[in-house]
Protein backbone atom coordinates (compact mmCIF):
# COMPACT_ATOMS: atom_id res chain seq x y z
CA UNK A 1 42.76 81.93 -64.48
CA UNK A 2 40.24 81.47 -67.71
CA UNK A 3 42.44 83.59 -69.48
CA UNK A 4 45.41 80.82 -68.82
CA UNK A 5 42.98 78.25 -69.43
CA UNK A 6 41.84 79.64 -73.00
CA UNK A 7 45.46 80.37 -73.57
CA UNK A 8 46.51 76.43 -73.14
CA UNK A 9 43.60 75.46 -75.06
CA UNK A 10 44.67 77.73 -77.71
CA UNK A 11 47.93 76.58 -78.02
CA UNK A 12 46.96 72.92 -77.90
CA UNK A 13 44.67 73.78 -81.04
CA UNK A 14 48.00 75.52 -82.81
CA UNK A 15 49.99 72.67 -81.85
CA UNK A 16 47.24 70.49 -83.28
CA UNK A 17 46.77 72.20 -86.60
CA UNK A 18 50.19 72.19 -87.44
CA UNK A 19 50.80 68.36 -87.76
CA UNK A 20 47.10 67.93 -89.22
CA UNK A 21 47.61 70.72 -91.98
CA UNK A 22 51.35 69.42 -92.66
CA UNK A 23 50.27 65.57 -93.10
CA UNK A 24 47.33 66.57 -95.42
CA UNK A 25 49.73 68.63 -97.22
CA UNK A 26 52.40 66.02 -97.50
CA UNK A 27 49.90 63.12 -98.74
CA UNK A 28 47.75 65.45 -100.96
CA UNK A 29 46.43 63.16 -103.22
CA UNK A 30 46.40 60.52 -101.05
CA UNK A 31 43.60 60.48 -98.53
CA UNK A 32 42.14 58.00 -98.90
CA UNK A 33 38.28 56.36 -99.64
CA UNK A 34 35.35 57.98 -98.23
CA UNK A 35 32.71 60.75 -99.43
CA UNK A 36 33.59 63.92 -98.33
CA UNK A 37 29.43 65.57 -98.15
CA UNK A 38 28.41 62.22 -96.32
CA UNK A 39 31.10 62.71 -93.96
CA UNK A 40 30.64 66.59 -93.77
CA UNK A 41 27.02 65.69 -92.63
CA UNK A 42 27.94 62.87 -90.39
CA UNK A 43 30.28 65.42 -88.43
CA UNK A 44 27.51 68.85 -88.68
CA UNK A 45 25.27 65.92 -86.79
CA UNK A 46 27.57 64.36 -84.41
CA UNK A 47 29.34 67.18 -82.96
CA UNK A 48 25.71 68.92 -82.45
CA UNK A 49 25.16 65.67 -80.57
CA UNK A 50 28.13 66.49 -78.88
CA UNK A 51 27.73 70.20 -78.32
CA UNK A 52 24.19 69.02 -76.49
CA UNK A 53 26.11 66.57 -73.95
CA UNK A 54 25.20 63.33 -75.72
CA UNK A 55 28.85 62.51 -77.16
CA UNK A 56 30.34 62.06 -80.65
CA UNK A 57 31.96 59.33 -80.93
CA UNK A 58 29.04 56.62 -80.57
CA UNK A 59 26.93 58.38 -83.02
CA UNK A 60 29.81 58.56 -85.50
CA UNK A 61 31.11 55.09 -85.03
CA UNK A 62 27.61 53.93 -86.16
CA UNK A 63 27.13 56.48 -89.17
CA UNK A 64 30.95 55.92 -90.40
CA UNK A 65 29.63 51.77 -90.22
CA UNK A 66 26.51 52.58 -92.16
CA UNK A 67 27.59 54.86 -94.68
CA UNK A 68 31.05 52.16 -95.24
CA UNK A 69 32.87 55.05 -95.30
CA UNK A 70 35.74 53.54 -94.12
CA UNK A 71 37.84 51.05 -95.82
CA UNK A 72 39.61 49.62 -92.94
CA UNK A 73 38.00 49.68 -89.15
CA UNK A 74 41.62 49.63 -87.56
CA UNK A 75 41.38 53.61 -89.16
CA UNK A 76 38.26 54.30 -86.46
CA UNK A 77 39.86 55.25 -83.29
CA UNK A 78 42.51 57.50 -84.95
CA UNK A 79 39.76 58.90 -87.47
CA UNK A 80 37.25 59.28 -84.25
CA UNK A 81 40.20 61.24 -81.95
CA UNK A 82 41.84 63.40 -85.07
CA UNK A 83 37.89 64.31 -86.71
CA UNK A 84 36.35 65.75 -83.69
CA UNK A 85 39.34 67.52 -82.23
CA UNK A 86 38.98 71.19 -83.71
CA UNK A 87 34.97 71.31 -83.18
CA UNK A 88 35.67 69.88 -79.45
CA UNK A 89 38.21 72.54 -78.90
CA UNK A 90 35.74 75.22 -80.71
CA UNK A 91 33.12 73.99 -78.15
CA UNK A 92 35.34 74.35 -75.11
CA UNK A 93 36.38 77.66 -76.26
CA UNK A 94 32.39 78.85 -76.84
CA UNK A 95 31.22 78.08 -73.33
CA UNK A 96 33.85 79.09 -71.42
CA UNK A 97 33.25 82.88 -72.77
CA UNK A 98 29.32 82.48 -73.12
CA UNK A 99 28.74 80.06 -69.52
CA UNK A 100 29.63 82.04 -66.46
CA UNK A 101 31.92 79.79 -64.20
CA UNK A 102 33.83 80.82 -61.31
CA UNK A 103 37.18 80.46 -62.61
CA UNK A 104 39.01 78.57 -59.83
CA UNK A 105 35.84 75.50 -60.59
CA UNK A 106 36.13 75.84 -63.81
CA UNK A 107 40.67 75.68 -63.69
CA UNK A 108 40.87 73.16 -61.53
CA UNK A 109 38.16 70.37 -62.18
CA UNK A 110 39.26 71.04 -66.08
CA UNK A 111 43.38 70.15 -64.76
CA UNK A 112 42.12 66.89 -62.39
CA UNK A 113 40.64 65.57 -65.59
CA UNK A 114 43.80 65.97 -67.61
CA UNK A 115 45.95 64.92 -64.71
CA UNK A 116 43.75 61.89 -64.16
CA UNK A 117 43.70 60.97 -67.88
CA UNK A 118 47.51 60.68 -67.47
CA UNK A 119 47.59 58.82 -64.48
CA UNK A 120 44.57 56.37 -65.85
CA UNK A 121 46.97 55.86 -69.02
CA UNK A 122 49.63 54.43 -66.56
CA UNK A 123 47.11 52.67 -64.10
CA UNK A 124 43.78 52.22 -64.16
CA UNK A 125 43.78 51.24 -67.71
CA UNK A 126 44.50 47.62 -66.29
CA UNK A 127 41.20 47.86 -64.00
CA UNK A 128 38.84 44.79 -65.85
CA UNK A 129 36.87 47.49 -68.82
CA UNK A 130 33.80 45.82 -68.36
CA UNK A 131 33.31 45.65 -65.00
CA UNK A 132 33.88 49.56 -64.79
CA UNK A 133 31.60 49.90 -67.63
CA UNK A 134 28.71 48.27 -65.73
CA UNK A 135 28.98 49.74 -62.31
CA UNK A 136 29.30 53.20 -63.75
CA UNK A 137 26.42 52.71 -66.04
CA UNK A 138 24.35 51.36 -62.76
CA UNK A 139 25.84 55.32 -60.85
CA UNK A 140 24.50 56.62 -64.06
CA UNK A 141 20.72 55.42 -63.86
CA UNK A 142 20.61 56.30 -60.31
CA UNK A 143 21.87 59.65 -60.45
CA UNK A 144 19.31 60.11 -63.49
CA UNK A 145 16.48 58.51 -60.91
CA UNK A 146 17.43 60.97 -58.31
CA UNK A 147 17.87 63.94 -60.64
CA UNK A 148 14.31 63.27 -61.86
CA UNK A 149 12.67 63.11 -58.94
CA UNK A 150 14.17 66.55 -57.62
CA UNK A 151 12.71 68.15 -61.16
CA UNK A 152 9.48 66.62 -60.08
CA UNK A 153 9.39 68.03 -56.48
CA UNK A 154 9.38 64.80 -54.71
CA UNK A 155 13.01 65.16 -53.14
CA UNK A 156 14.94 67.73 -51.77
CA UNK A 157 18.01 65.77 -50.78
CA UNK A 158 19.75 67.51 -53.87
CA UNK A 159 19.03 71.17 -52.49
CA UNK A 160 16.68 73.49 -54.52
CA UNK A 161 17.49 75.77 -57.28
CA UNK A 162 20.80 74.73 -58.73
CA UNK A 163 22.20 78.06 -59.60
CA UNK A 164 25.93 77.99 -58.26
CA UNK A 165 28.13 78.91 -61.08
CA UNK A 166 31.12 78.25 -58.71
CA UNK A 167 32.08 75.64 -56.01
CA UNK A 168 34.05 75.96 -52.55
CA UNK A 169 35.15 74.27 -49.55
CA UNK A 170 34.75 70.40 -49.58
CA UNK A 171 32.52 70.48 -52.46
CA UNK A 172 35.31 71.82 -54.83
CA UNK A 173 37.44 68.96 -53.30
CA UNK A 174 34.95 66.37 -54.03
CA UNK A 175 34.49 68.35 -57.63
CA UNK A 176 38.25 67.86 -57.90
CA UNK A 177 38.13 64.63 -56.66
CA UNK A 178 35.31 63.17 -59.31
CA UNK A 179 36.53 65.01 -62.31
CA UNK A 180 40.28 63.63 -61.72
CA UNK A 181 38.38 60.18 -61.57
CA UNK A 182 36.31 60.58 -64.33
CA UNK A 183 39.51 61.39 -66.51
CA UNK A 184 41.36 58.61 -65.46
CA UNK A 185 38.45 56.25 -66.56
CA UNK A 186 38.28 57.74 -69.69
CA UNK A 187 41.84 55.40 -70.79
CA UNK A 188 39.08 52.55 -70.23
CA UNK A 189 36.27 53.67 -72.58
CA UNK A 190 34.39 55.57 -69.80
CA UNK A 191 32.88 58.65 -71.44
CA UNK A 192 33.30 61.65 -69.81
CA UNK A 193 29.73 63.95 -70.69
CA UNK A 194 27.51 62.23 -68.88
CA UNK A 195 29.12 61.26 -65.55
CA UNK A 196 30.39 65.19 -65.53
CA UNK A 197 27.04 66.46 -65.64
CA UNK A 198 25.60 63.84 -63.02
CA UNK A 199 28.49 65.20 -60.45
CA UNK A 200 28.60 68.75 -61.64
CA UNK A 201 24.51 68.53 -60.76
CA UNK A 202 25.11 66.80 -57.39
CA UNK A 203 27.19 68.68 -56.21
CA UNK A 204 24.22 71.86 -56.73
CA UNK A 205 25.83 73.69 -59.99
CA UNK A 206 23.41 75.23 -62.83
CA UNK A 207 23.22 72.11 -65.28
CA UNK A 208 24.44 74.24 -68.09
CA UNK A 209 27.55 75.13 -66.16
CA UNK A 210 28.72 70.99 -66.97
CA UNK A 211 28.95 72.24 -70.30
CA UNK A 212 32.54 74.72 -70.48
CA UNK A 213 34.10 71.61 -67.65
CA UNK A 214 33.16 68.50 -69.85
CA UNK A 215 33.76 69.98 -72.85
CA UNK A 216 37.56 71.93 -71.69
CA UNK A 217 38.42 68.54 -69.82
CA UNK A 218 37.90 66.73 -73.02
CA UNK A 219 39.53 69.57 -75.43
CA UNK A 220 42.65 69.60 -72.90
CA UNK A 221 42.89 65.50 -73.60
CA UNK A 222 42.09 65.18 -77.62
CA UNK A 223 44.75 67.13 -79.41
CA UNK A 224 47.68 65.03 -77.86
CA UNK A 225 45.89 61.65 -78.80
CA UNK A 226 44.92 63.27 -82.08
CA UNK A 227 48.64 64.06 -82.83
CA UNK A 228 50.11 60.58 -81.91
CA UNK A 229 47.18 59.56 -84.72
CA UNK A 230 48.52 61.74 -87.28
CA UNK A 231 52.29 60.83 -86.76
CA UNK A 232 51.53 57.43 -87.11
CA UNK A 233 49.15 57.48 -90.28
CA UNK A 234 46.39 55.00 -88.54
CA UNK A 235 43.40 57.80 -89.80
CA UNK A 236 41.07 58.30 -92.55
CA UNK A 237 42.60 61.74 -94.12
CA UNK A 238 39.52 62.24 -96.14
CA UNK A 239 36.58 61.55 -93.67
CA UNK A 240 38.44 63.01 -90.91
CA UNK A 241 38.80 66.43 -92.85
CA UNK A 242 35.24 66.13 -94.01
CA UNK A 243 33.65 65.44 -90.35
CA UNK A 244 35.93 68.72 -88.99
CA UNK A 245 34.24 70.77 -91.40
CA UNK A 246 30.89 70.02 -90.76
CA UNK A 247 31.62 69.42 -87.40
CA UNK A 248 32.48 72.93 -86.65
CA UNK A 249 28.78 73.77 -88.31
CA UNK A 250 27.64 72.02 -85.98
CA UNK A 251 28.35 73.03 -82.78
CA UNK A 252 27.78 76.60 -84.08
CA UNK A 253 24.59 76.08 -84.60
CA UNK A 254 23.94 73.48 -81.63
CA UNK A 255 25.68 76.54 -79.24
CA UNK A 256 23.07 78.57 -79.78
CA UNK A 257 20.17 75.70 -79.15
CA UNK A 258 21.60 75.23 -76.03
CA UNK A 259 22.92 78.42 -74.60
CA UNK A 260 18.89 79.85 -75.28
CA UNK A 261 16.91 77.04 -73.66
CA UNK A 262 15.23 77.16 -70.35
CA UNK A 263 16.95 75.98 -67.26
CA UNK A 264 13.89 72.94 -66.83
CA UNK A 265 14.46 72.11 -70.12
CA UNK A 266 18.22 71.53 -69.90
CA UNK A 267 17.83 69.39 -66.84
CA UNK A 268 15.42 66.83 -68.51
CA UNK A 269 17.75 66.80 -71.53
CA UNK A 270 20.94 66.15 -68.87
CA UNK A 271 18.58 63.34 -67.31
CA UNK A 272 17.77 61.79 -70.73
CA UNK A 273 21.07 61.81 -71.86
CA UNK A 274 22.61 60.54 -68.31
CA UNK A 275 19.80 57.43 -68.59
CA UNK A 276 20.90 57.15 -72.38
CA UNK A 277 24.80 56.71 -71.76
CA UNK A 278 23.82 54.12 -68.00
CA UNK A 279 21.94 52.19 -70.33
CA UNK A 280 24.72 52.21 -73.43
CA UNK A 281 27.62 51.51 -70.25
CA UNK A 282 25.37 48.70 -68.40
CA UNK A 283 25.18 47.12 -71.83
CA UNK A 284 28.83 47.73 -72.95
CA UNK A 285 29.69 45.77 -69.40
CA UNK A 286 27.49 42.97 -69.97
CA UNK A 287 28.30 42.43 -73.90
């Protein structure tokens, strides 16, 4: 079943490349504004971001606005989607080999996400984006509360331990459940990272084991958005070529920061970065 899984992947990154290499090809010459090192950089330290849990796309949104290194913003969600798509897919492909996951969890929360993501396009995309944004940054700092107080030894509602590397019974149902939720609010601006590793550590999983679902889930979703980019010419050719490059850097060397670190460790990182994207939601909702 992983081996089906890294085969779909695989061909999603083929059918990916082909339009990305052809339209650089076709409009050499013409790809627009925008340093290519500053970019490179921008992507090395974005998709480490990303390879840690914390997300790309914020971080690069605000270093593509400092650095002006585009020339027109209506270029950022194409650039965003079509830049981080090969390092995304690199980091999918790099924890499901390294991150042992019973392949039936891993299969089937990875499928609700993509199956959600389709069904949010068609209908929950017209559920009011800031209200969402709110309440799920409001889930967010609770489950971070609750999470830290478990490290701490001061509740046990959350079981002991977290060292499942697989789910079953009702639990993969709920697993299925959240993750084909959590895709379906994606079509509204609801990042996937955080609320992933908040359910994948309910529900009594090893923290790092969030890792190979978020990052498949969102590897599964990003080459077909990436490719409607590309055929319609709304991205930076330049900057987007530039942050793949160092992006893929990047999560080489962030893969190795993370796959080495002690189990304690990863947890407080999870909780930071679950607090970090309640607070960026709660204030997303009320903006």
């Amino acid at each position: 079943m992983v081996q089906i899984l890294l085969g779909l992947l695989g061909v999603l990154l083929v059918y990916y490349l082909f339009y990305f290499i052809r339209d650089l090809a076709a409009e050499r010459g013409n790809w627009g504004s925008g340093n290519a090192i500053v970019s490179g950089v921008i992507g090395l330290v974005t998709d480490a971001m990303d390879t840690l849990g914390i997300g790309s796309f914020a971080p690069t949104t605000m270093l593509l606005e400092m650095t002006k290194q585009l020339d027109n913003d209506r270029k950022l969600p194409g650039t965003l989607n079509v830049a981080h798509t090969v390092p995304v897919i690199i980091e999918a492909f790099i924890f499901i080999t390294v991150v042992k996951v019973a392949p039936l969890t891993l299969f089937s929360l990875v499928i609700a996400a993509i199956v959600g993501s389709y069904v949010g396009s068609k209908t929950v995309s017209k559920l009011p984006e800031k209200k969402v944004q709110f309440y799920m940054g409001i889930a967010l700092i609770i489950t971070a509360g609750l999470m830290a107080l478990k490290q701490l030894g001061l509740l046990d509602m959350l079981g002991t331990g977290n060292a499942l590397t697989g789910l079953t019974g009702i639990k993969l149902i709920i697993g299925i459940v959240g993750n084909f939720i959590l895709g379906a609010l994606m079509t509204i601006g609801v990042g996937l990272y955080a609320p992933c590793m908040a359910l994948v550590y309910m529900l009594g999983l090893n923290p790092l084991v969030a890792f190979p679902i978020m990052m498949a889930s969102c590897a599964g979703l990003m080459p077909v958005a990436g490719v409607n980019f590309i055929k319609s010419g709304d991205y930076a050719r330049k900057v987007s070529l530039a942050i793949t490059i160092g992006g893929i850097i990047g999560v080489v060397i962030a893969t190795r920061f993370v796959t080495g670190l002690n189990m304690d460790v990863l947890t407080w990182i999870v909780i930071a970065v679950v607090i970090y994207s309640g607070v960026t939601y709660i204030r997303k909702g009320l903006r």
